[in-house]
PDB file of N, CA and C in Angstrom:
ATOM      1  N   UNK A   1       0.121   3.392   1.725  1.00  0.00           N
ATOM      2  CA  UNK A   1       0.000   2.177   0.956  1.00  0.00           C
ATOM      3  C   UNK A   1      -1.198   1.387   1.445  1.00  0.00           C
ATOM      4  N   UNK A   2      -2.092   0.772   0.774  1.00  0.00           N
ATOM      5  CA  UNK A   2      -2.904  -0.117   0.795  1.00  0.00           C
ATOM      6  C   UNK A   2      -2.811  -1.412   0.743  1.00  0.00           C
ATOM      7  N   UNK A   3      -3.273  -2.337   1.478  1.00  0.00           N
ATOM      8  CA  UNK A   3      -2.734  -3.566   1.795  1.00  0.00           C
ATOM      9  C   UNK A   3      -3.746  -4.337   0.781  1.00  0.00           C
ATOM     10  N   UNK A   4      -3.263  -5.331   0.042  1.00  0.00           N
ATOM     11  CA  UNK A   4      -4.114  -6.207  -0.618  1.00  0.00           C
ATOM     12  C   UNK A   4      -3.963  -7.454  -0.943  1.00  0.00           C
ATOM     13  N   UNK A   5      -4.847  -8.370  -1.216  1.00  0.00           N
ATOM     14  CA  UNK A   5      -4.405  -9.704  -0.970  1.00  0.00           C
ATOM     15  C   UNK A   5      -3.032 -10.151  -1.762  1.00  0.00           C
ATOM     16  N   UNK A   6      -3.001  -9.157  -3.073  1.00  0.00           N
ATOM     17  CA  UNK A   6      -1.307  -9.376  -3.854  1.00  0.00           C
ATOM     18  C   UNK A   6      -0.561  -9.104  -3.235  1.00  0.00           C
ATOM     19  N   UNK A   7      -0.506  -8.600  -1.788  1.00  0.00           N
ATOM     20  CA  UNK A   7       0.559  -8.154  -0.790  1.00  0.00           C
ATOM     21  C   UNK A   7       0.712  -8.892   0.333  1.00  0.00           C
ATOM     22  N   UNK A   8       0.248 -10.036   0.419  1.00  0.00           N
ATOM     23  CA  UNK A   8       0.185 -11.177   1.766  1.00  0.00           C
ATOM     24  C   UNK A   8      -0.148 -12.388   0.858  1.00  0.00           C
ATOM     25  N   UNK A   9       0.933 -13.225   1.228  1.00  0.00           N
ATOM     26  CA  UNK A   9       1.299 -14.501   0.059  1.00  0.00           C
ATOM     27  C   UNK A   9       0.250 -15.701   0.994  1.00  0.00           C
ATOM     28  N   UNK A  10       1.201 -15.667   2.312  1.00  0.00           N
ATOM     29  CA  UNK A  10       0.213 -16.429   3.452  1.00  0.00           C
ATOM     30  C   UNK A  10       0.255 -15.576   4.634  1.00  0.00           C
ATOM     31  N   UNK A  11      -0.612 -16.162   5.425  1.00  0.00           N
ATOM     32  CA  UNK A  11      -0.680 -15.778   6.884  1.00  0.00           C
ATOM     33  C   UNK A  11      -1.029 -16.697   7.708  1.00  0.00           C
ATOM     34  N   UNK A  12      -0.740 -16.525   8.694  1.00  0.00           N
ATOM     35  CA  UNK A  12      -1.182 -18.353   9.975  1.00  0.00           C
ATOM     36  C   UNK A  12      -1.245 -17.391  10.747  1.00  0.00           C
ATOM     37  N   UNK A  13      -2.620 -16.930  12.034  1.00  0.00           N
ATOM     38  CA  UNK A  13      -2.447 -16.467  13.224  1.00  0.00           C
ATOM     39  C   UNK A  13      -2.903 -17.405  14.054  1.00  0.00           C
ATOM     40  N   UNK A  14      -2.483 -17.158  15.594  1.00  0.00           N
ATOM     41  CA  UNK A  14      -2.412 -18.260  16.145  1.00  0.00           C
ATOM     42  C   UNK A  14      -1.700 -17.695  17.726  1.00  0.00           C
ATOM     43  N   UNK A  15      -1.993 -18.077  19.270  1.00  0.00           N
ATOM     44  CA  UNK A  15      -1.889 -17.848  20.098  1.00  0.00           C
ATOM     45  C   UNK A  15      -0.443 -18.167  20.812  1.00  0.00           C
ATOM     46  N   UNK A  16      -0.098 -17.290  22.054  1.00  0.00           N
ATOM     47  CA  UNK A  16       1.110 -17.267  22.368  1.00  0.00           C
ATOM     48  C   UNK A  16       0.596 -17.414  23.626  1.00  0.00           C
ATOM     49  N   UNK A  17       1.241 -17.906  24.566  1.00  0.00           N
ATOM     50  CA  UNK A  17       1.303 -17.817  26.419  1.00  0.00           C
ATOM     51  C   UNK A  17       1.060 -16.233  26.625  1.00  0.00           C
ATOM     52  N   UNK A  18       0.272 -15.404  27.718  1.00  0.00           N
ATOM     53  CA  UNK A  18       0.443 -14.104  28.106  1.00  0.00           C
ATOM     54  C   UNK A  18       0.347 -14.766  29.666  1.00  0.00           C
ATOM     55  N   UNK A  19       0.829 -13.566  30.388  1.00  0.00           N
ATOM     56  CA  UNK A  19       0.749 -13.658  31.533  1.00  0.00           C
ATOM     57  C   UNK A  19      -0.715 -12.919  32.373  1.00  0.00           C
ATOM     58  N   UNK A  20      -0.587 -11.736  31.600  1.00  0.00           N
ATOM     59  CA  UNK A  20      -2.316 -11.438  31.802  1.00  0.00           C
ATOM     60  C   UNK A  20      -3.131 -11.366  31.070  1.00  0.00           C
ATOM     61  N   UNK A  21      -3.373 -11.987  30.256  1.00  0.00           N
ATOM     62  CA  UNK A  21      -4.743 -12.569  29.580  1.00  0.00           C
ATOM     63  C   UNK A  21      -4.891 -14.401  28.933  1.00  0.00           C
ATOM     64  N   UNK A  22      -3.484 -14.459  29.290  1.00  0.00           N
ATOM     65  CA  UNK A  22      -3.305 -16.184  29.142  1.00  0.00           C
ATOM     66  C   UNK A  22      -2.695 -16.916  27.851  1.00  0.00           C
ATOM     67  N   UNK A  23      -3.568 -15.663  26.881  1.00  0.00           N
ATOM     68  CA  UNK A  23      -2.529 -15.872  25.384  1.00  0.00           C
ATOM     69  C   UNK A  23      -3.460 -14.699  24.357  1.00  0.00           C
ATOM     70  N   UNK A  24      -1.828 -14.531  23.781  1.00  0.00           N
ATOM     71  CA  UNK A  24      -1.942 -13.214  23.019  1.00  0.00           C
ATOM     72  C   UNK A  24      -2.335 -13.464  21.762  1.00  0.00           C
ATOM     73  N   UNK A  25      -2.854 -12.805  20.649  1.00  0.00           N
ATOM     74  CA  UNK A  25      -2.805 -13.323  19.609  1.00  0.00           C
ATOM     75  C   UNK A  25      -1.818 -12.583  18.737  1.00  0.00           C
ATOM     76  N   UNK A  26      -1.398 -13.920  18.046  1.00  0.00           N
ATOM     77  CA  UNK A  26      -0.219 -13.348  16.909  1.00  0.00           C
ATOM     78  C   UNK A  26      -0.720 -13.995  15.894  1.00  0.00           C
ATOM     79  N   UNK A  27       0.814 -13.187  14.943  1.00  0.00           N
ATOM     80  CA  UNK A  27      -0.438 -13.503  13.164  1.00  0.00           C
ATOM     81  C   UNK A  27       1.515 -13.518  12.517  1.00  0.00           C
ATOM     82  N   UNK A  28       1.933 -14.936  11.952  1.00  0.00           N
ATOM     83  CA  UNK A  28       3.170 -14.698  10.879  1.00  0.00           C
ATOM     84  C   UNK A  28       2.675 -14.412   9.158  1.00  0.00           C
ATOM     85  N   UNK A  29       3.203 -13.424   9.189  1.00  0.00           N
ATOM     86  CA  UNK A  29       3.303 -13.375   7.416  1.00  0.00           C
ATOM     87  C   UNK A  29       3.939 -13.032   6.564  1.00  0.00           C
ATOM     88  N   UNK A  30       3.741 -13.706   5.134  1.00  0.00           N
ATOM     89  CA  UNK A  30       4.960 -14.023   4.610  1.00  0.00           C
ATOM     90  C   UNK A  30       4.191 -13.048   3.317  1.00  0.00           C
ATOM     91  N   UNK A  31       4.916 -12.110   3.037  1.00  0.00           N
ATOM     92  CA  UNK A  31       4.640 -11.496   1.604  1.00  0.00           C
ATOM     93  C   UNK A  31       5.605 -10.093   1.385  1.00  0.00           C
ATOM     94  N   UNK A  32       4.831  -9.115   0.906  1.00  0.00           N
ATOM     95  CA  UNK A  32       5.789  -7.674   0.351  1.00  0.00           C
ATOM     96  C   UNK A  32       4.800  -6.959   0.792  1.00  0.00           C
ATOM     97  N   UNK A  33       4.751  -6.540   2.567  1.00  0.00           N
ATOM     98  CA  UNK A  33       4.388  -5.818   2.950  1.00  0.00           C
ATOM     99  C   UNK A  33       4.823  -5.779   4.545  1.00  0.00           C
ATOM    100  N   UNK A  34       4.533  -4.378   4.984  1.00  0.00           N
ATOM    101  CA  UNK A  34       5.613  -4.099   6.218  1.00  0.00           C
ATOM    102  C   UNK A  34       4.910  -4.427   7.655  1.00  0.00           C
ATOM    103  N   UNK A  35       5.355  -4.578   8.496  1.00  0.00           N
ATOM    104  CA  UNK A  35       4.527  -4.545   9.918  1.00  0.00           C
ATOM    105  C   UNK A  35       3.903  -3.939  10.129  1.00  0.00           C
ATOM    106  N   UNK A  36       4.321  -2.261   9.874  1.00  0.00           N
ATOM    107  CA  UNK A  36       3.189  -1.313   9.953  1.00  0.00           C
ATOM    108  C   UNK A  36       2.131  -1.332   9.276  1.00  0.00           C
ATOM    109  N   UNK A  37       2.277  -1.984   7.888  1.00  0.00           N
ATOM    110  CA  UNK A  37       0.767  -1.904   7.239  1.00  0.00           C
ATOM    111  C   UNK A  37      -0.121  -2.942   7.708  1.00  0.00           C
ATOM    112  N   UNK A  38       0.531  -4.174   7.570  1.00  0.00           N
ATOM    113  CA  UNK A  38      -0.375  -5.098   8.429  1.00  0.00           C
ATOM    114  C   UNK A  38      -1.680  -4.861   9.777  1.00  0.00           C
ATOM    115  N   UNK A  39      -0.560  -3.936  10.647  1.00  0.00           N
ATOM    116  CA  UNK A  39      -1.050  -3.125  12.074  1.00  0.00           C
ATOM    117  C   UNK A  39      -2.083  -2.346  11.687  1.00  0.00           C
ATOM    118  N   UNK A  40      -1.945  -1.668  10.586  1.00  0.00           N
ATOM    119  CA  UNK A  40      -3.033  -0.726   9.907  1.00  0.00           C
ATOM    120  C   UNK A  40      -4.190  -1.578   9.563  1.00  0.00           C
ATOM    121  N   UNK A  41      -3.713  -2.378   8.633  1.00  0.00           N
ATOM    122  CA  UNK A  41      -4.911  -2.933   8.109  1.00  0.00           C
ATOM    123  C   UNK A  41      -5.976  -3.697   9.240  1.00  0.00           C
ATOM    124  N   UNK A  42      -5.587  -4.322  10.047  1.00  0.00           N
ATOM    125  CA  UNK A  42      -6.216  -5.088  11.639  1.00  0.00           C
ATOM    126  C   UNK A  42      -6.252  -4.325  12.236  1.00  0.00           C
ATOM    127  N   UNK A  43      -6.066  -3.270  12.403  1.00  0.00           N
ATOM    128  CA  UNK A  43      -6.675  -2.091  13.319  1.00  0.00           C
ATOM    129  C   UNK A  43      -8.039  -1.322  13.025  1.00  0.00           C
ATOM    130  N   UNK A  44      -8.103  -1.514  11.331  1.00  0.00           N
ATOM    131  CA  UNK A  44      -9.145  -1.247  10.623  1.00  0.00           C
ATOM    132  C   UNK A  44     -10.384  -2.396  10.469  1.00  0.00           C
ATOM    133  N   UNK A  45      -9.881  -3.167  10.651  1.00  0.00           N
ATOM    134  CA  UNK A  45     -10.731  -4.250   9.848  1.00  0.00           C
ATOM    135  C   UNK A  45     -11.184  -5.324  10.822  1.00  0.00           C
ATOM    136  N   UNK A  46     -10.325  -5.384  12.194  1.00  0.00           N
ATOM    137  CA  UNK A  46     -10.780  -5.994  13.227  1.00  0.00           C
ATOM    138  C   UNK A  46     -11.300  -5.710  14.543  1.00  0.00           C
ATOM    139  N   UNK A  47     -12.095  -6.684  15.481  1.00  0.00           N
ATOM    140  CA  UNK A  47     -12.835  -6.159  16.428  1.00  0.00           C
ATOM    141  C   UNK A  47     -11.426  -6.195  17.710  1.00  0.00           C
ATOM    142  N   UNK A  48     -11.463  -4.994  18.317  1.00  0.00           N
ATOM    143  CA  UNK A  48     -10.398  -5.189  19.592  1.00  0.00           C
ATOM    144  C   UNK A  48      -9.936  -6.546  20.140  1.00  0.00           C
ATOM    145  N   UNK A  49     -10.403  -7.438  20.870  1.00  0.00           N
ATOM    146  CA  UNK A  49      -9.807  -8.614  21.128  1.00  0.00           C
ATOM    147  C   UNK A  49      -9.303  -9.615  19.944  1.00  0.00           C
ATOM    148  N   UNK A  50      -9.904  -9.295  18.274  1.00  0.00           N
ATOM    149  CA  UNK A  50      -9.232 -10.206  17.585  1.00  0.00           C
ATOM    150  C   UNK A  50      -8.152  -9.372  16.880  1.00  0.00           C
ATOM    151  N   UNK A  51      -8.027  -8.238  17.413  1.00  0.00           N
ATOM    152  CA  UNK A  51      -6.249  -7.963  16.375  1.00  0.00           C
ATOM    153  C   UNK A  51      -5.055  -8.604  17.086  1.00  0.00           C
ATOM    154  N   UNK A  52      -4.315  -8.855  16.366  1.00  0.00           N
ATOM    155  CA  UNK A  52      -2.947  -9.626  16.891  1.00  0.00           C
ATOM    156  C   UNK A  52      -2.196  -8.395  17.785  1.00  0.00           C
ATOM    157  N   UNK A  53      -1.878  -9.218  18.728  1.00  0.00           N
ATOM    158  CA  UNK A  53      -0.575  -8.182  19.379  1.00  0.00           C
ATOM    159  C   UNK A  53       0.867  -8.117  18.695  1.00  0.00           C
ATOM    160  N   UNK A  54       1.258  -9.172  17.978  1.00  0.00           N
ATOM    161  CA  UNK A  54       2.489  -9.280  17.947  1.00  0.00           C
ATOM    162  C   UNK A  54       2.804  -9.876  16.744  1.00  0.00           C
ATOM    163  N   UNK A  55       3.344  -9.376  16.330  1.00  0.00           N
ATOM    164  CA  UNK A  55       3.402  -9.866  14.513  1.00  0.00           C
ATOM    165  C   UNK A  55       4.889 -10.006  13.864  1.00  0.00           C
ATOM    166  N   UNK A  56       4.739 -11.091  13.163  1.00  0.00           N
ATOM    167  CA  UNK A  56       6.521 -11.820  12.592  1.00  0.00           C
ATOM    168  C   UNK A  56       6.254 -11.755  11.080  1.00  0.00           C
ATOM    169  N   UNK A  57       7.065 -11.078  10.720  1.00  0.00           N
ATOM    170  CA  UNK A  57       7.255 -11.010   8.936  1.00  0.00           C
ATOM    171  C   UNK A  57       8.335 -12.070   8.507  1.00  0.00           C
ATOM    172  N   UNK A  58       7.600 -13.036   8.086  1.00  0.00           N
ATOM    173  CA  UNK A  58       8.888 -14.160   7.665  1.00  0.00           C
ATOM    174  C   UNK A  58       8.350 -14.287   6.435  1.00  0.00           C
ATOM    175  N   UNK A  59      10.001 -15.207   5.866  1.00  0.00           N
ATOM    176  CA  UNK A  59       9.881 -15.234   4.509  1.00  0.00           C
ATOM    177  C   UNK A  59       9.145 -16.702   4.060  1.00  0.00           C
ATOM    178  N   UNK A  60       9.254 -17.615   4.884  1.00  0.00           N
ATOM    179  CA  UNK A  60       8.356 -18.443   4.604  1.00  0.00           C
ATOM    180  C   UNK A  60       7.485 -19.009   6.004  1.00  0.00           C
ATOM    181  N   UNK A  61       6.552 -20.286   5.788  1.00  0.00           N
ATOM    182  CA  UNK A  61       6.150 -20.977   6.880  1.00  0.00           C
ATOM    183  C   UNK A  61       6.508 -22.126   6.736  1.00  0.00           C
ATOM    184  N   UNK A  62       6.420 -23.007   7.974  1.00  0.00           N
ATOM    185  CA  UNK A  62       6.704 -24.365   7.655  1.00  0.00           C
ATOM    186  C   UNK A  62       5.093 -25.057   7.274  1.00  0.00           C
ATOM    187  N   UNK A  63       5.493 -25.902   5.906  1.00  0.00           N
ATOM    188  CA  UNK A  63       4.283 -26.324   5.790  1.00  0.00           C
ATOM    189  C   UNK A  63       4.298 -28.146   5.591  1.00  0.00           C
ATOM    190  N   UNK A  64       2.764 -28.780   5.913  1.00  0.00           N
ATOM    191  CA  UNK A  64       2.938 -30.217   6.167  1.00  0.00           C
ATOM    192  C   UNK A  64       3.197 -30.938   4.344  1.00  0.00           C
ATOM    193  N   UNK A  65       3.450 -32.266   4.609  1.00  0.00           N
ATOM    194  CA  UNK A  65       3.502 -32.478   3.359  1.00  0.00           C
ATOM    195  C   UNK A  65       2.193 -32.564   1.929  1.00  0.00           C
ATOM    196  N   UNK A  66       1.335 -32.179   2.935  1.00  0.00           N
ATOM    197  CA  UNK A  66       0.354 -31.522   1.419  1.00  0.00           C
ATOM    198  C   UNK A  66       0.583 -30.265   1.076  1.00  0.00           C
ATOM    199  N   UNK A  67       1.313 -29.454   1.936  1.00  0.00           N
ATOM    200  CA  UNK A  67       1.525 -28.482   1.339  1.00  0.00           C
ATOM    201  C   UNK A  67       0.410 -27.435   2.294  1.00  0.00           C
ATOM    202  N   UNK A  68      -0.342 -27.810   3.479  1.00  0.00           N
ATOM    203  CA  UNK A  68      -0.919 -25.943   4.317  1.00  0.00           C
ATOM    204  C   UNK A  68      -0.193 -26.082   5.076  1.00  0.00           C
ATOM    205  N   UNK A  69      -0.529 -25.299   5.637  1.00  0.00           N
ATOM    206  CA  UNK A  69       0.985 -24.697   6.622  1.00  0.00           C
ATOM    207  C   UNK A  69       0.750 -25.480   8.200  1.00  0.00           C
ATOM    208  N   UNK A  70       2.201 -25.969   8.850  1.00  0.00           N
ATOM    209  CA  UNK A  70       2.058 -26.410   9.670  1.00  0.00           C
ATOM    210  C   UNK A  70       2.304 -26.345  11.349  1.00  0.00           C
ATOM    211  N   UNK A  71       0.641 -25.931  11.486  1.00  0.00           N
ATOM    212  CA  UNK A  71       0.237 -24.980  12.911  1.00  0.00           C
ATOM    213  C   UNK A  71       1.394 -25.951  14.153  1.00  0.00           C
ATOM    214  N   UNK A  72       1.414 -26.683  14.360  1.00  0.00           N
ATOM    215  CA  UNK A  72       2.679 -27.269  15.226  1.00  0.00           C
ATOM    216  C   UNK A  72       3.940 -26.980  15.025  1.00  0.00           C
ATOM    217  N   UNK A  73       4.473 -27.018  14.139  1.00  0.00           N
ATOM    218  CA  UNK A  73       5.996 -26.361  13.377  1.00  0.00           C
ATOM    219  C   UNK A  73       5.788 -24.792  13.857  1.00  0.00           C
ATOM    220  N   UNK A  74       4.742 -24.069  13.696  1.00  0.00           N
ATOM    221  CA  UNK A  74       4.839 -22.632  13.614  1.00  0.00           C
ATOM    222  C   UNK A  74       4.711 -22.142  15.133  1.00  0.00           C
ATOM    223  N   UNK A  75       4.159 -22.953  15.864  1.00  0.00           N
ATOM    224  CA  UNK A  75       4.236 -22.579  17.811  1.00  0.00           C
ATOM    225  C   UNK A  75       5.010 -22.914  17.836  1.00  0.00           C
ATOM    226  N   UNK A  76       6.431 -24.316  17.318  1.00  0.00           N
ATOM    227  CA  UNK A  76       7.452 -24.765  18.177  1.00  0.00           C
ATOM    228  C   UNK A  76       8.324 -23.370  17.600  1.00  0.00           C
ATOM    229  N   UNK A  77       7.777 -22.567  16.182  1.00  0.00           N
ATOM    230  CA  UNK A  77       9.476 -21.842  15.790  1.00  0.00           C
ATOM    231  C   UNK A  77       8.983 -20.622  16.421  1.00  0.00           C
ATOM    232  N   UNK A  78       7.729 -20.037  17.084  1.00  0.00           N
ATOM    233  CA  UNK A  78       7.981 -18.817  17.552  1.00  0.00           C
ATOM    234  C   UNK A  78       7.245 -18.942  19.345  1.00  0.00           C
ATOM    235  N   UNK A  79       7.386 -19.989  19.692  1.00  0.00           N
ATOM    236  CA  UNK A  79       7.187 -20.236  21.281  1.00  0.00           C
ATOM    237  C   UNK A  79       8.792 -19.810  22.138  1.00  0.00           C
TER     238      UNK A  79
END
């Protein structure tokens, strides 16, 4: 399967605590497509230090009241 933008509704990536490198990068997304393709597609398409390590398929994000998504809400729900 091929990943395409009709297959990722949103995405927010965004850093986690690591212990050896200080912070990991992660990426939540919300659409009709699987972890593995995601992994595929950023394995393809990104340079080594910017693919995410760790990836959350949710059904939505929390977003502020205009409506983008809200990067404080989204470290407190996956810190």
């Amino acid at each position: 399967m091929r990943v395409s933008a009709h297959d990722i509704h949103q995405v927010v990536a965004f850093g986690l605590p690591d212990e050896q490198w200080g912070q990991r990068v992660c990426v939540a997304v919300v659409g009709s497509v699987s972890e593995a393709h995601v992994r595929e597609f950023a394995a393809k398409e990104l340079a080594g230090p910017k693919r995410p390590k760790t990836f959350f398929m949710v059904k939505a994000l929390p977003q502020t009241h205009s409506g983008t998504i809200d990067r404080s809400a989204v470290l407190a729900l996956f810190a």
